[in-house]
PDB file of N, CA and C in Angstrom:
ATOM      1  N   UNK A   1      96.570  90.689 120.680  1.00  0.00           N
ATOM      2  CA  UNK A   1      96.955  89.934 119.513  1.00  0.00           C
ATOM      3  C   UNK A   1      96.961  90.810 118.269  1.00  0.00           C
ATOM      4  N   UNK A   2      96.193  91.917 118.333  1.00  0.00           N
ATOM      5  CA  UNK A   2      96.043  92.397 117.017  1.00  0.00           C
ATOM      6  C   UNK A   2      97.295  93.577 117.300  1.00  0.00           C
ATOM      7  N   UNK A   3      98.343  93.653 117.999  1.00  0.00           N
ATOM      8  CA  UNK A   3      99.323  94.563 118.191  1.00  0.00           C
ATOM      9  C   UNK A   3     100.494  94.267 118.235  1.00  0.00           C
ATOM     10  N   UNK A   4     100.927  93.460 116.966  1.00  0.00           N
ATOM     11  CA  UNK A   4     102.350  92.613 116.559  1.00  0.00           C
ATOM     12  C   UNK A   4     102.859  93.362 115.567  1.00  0.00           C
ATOM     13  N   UNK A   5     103.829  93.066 115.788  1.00  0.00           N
ATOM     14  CA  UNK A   5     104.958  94.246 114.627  1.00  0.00           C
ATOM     15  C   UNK A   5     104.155  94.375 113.210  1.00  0.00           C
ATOM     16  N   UNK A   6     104.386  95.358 112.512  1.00  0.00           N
ATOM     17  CA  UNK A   6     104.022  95.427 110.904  1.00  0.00           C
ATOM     18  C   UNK A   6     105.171  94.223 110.320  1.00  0.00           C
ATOM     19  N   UNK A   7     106.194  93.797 110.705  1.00  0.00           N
ATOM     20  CA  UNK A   7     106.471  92.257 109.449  1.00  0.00           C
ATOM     21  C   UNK A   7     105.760  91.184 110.014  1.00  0.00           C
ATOM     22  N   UNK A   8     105.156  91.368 111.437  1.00  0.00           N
ATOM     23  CA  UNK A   8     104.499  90.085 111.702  1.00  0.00           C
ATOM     24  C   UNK A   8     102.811  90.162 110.805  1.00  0.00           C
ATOM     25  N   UNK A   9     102.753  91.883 110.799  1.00  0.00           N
ATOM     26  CA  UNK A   9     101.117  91.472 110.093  1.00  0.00           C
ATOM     27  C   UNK A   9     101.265  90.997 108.944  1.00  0.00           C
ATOM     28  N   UNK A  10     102.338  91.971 108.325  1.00  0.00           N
ATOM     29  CA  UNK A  10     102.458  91.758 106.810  1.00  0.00           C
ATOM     30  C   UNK A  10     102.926  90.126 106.105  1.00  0.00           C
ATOM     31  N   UNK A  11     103.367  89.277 107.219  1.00  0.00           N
ATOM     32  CA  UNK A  11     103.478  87.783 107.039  1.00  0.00           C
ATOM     33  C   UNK A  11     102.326  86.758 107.482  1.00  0.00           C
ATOM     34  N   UNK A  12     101.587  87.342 108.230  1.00  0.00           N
ATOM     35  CA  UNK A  12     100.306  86.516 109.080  1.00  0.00           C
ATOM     36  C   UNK A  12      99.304  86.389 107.595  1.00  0.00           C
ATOM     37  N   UNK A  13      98.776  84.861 107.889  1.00  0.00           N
ATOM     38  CA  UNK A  13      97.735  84.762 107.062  1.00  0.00           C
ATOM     39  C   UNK A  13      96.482  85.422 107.150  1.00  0.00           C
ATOM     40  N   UNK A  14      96.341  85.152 108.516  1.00  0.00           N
ATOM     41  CA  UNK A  14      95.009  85.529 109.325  1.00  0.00           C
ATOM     42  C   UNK A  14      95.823  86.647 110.681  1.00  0.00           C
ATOM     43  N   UNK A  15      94.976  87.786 110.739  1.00  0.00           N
ATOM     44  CA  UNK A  15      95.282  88.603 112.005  1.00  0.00           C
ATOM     45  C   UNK A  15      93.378  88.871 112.811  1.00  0.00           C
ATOM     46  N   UNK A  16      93.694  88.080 113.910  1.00  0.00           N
ATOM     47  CA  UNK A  16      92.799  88.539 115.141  1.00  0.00           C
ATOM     48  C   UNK A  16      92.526  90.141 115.802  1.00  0.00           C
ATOM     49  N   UNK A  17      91.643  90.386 115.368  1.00  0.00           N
ATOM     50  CA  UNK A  17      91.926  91.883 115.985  1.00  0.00           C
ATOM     51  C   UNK A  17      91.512  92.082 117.066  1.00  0.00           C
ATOM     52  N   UNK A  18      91.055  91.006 117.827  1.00  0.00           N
ATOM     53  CA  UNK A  18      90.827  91.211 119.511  1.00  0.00           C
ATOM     54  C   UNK A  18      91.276  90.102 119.574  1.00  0.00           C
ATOM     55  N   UNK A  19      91.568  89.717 121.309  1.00  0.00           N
ATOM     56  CA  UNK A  19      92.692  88.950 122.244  1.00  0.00           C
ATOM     57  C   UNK A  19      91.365  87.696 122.320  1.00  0.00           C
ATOM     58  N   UNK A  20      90.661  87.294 121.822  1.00  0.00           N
ATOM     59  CA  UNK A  20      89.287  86.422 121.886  1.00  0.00           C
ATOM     60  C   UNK A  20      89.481  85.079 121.026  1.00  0.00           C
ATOM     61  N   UNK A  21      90.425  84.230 121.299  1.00  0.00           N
ATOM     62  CA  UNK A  21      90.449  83.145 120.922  1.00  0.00           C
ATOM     63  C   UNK A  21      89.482  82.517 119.952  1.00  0.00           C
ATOM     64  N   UNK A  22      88.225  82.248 121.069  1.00  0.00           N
ATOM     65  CA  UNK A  22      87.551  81.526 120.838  1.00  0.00           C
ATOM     66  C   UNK A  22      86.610  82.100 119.461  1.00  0.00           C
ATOM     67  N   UNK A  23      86.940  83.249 118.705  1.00  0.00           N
ATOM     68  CA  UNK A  23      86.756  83.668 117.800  1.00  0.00           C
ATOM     69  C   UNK A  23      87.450  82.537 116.202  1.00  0.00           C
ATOM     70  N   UNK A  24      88.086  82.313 116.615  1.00  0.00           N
ATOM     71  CA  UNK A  24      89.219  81.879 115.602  1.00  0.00           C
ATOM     72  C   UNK A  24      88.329  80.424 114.830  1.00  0.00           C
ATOM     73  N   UNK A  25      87.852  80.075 115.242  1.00  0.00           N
ATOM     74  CA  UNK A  25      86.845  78.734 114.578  1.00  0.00           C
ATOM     75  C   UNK A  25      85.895  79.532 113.218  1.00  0.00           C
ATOM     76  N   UNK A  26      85.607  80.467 114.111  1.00  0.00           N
ATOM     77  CA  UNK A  26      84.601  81.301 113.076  1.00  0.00           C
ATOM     78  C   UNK A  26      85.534  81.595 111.861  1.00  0.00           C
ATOM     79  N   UNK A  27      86.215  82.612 112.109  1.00  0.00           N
ATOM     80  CA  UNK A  27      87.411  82.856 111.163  1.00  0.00           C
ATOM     81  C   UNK A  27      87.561  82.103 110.015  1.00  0.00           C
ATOM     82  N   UNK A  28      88.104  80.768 110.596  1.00  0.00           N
ATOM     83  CA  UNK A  28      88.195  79.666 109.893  1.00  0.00           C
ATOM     84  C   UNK A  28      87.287  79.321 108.929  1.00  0.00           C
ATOM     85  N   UNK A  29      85.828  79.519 108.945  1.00  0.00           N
ATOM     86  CA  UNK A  29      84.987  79.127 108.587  1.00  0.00           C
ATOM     87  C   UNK A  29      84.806  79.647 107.115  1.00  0.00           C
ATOM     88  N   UNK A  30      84.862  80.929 108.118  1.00  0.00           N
ATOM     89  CA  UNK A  30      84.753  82.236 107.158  1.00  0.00           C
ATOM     90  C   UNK A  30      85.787  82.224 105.896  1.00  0.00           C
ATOM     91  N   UNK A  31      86.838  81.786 106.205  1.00  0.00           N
ATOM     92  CA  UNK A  31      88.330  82.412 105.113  1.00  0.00           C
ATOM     93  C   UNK A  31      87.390  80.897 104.134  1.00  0.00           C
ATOM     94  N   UNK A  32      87.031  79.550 104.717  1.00  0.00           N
ATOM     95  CA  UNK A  32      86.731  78.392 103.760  1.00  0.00           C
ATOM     96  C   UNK A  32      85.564  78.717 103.226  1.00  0.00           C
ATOM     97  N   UNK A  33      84.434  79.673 104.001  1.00  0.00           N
ATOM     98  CA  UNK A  33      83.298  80.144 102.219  1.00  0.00           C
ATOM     99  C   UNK A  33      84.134  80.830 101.956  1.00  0.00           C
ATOM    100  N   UNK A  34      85.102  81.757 102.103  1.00  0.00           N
ATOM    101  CA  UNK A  34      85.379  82.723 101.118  1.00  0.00           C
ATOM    102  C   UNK A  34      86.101  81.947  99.951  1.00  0.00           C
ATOM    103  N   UNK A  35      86.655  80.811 100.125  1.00  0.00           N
ATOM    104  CA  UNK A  35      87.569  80.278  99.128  1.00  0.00           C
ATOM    105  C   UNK A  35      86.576  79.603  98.471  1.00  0.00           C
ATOM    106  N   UNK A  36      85.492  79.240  98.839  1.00  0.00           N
ATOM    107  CA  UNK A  36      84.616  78.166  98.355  1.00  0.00           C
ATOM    108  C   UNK A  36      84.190  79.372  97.243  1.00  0.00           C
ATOM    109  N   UNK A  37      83.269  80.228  97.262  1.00  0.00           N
ATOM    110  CA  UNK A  37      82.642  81.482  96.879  1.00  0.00           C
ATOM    111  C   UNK A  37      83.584  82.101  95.482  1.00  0.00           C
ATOM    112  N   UNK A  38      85.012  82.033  96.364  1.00  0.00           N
ATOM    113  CA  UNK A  38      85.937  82.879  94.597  1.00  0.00           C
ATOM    114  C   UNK A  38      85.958  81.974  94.120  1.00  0.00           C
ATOM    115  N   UNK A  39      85.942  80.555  94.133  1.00  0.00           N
ATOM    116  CA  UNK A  39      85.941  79.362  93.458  1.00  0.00           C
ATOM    117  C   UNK A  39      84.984  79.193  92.440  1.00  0.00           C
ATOM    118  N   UNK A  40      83.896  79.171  92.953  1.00  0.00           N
ATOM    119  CA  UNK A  40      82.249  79.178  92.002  1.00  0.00           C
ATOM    120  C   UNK A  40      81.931  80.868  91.023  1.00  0.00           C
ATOM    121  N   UNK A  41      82.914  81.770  91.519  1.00  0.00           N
ATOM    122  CA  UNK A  41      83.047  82.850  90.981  1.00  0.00           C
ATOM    123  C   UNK A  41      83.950  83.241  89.596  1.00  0.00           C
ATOM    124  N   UNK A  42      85.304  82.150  90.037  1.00  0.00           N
ATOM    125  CA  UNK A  42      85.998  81.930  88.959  1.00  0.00           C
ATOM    126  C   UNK A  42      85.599  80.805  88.170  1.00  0.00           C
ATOM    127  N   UNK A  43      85.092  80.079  88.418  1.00  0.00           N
ATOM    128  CA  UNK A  43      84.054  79.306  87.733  1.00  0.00           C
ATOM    129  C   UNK A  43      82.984  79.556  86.633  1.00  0.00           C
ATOM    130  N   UNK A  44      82.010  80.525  87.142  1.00  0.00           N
ATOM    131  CA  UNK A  44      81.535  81.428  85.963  1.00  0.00           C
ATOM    132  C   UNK A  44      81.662  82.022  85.279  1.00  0.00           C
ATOM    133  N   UNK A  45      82.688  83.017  85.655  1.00  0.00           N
ATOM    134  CA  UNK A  45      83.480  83.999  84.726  1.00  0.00           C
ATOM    135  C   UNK A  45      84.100  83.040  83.911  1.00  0.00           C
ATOM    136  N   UNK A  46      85.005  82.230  83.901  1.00  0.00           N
ATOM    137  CA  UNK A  46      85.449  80.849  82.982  1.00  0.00           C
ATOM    138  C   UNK A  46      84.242  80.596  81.571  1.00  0.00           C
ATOM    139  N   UNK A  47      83.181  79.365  82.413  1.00  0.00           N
ATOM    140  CA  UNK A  47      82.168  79.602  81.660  1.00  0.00           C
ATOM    141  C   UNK A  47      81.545  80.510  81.074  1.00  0.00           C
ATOM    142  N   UNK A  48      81.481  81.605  81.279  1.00  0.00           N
ATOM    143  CA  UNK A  48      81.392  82.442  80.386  1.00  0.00           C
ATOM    144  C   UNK A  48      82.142  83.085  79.326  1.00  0.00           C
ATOM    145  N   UNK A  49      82.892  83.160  79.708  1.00  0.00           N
ATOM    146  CA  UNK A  49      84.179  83.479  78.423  1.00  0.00           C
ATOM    147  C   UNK A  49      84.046  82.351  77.229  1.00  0.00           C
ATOM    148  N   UNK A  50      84.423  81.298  77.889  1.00  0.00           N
ATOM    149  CA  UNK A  50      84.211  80.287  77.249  1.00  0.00           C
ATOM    150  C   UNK A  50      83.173  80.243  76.065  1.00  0.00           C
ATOM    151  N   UNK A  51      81.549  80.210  76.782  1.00  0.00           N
ATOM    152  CA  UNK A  51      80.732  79.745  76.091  1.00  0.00           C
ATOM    153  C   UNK A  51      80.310  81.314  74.569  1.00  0.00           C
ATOM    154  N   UNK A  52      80.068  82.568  75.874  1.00  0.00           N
ATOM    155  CA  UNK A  52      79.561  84.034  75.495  1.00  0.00           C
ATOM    156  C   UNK A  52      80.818  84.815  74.349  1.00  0.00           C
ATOM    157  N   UNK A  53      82.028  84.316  74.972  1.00  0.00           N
ATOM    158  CA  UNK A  53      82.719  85.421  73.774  1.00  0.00           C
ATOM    159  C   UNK A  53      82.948  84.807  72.653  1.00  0.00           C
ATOM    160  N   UNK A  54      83.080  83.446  72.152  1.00  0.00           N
ATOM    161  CA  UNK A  54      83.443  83.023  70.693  1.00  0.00           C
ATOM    162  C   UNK A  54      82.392  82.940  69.986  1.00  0.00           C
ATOM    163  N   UNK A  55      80.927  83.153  70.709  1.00  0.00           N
ATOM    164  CA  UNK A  55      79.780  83.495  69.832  1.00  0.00           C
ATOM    165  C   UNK A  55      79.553  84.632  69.434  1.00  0.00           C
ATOM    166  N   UNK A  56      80.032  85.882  70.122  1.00  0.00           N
ATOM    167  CA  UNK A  56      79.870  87.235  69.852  1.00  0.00           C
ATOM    168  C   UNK A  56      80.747  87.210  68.893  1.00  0.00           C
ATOM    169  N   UNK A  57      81.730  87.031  69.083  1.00  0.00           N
ATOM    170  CA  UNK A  57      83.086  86.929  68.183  1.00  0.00           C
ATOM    171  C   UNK A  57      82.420  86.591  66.675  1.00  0.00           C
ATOM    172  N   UNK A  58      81.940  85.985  67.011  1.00  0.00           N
ATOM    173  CA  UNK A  58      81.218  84.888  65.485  1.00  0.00           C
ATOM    174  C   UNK A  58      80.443  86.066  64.714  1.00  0.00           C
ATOM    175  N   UNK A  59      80.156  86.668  65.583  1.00  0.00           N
ATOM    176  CA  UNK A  59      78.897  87.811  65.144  1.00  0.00           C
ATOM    177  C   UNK A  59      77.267  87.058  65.319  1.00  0.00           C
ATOM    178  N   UNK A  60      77.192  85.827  65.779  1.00  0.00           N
ATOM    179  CA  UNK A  60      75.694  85.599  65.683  1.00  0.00           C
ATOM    180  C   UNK A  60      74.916  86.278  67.121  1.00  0.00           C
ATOM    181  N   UNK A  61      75.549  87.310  67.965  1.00  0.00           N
ATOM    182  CA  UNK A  61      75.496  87.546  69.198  1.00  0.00           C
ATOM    183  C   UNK A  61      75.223  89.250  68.772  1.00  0.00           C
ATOM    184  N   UNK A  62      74.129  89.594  68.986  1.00  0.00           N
ATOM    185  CA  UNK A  62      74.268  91.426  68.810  1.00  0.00           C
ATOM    186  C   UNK A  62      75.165  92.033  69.696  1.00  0.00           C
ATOM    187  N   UNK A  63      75.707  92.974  69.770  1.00  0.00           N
ATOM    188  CA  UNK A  63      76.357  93.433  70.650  1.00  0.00           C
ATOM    189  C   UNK A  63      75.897  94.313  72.464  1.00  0.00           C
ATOM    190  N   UNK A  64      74.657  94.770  71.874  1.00  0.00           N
ATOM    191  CA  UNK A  64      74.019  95.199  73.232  1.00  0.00           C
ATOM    192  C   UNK A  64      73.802  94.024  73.647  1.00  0.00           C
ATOM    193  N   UNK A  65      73.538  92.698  73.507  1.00  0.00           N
ATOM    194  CA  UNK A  65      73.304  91.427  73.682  1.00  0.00           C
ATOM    195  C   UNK A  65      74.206  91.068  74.924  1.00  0.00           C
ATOM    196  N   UNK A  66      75.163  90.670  73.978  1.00  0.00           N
ATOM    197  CA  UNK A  66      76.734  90.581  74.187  1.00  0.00           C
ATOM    198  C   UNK A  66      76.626  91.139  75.968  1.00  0.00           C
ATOM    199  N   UNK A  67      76.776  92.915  75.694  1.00  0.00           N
ATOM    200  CA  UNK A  67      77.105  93.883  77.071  1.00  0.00           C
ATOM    201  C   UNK A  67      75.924  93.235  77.853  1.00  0.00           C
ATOM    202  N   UNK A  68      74.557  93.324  77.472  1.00  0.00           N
ATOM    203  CA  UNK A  68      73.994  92.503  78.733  1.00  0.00           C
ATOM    204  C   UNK A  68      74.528  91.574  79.365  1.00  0.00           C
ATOM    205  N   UNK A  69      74.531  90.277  78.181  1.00  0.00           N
ATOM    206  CA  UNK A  69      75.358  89.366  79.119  1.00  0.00           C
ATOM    207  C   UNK A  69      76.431  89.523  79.912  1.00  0.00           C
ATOM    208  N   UNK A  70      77.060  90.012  79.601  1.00  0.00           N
ATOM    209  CA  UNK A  70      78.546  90.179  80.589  1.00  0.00           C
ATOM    210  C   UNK A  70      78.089  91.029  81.612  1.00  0.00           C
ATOM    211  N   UNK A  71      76.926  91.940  81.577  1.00  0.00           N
ATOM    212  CA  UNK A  71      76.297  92.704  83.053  1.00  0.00           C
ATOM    213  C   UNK A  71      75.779  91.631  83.567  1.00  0.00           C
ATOM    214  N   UNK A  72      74.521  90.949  82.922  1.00  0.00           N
ATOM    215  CA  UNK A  72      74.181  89.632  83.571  1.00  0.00           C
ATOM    216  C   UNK A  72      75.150  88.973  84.532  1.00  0.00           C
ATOM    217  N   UNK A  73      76.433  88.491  84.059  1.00  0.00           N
ATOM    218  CA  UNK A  73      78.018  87.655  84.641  1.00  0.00           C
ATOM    219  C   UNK A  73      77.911  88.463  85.496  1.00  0.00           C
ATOM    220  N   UNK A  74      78.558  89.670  85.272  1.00  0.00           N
ATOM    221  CA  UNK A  74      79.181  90.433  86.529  1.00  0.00           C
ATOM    222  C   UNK A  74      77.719  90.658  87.754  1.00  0.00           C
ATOM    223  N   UNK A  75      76.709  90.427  87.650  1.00  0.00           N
ATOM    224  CA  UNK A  75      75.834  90.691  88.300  1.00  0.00           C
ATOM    225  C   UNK A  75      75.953  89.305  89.675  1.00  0.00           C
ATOM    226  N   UNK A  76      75.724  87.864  88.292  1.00  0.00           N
ATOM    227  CA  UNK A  76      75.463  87.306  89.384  1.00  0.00           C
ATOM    228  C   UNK A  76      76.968  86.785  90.493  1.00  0.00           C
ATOM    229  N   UNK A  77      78.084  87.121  89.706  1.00  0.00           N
ATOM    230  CA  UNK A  77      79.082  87.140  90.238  1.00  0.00           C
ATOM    231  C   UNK A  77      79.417  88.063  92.135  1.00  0.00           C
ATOM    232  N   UNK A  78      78.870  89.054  91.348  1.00  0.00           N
ATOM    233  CA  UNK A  78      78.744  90.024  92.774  1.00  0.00           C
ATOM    234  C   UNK A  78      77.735  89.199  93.684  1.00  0.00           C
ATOM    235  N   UNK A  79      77.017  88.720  93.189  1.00  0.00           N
ATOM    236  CA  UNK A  79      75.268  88.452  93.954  1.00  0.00           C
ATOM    237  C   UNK A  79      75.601  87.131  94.798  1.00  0.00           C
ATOM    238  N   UNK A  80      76.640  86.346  94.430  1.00  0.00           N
ATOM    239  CA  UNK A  80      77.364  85.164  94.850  1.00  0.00           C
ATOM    240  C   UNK A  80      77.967  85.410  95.764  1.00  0.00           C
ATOM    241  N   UNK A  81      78.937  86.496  96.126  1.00  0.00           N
ATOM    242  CA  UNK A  81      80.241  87.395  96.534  1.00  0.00           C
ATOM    243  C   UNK A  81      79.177  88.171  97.879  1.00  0.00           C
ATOM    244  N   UNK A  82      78.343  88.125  97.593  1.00  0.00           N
ATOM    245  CA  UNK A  82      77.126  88.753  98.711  1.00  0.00           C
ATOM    246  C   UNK A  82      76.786  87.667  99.790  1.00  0.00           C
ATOM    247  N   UNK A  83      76.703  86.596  99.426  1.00  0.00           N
ATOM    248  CA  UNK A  83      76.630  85.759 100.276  1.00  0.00           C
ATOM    249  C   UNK A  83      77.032  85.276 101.475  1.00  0.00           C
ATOM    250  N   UNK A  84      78.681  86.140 101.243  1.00  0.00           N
ATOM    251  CA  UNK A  84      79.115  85.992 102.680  1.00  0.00           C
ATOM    252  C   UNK A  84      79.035  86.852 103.795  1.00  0.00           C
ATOM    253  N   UNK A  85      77.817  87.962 103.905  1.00  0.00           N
ATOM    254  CA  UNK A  85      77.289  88.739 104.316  1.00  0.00           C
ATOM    255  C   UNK A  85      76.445  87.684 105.370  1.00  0.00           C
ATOM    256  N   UNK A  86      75.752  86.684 104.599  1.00  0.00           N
ATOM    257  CA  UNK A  86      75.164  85.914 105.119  1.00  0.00           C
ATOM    258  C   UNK A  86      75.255  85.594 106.885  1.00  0.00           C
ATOM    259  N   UNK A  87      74.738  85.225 107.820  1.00  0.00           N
ATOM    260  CA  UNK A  87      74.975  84.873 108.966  1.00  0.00           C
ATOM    261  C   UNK A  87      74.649  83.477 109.280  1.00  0.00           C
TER     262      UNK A  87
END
């Protein structure tokens, strides 16, 4: 299965890389946290923009402040994005 033309990979949503069917549930599972996961990911990053940059903007926000926070974001963003490591 995983040895179909390059326009069939390059059109496939999902490619199996072994002939193991019964793999494919998992898969499934897998691609729905992953959508769940960029979801709650684009979610924060949102909220944050939102709430963190029109206060910095304002100036009532120091600026090393500011860069923490957005390390903070990008931190727990990744730390979320880790999850599907999970078993």
């Amino acid at each position: 299965m995983g040895g179909g033309t390059d326009i069939a990979l390059d059109a496939a949503d999902m490619i199996l890389m072994r002939s193991d069917l019964l793999l494919l549930p998992a898969a499934i599972r897998l691609s729905r946290k992953t959508l769940t996961i960029i979801r709650q990911n684009l979610f924060w990053a949102f909220l944050y923009n939102l709430v963190a940059l029109p206060v910095a903007m304002a100036g009532a926000l120091h600026p090393i402040l500011s860069a923490s926070a957005m390390v903070v974001s990008s931190l727990c963003v990744v730390g979320n994005s880790m999850r599907l490591k999970e078993r």
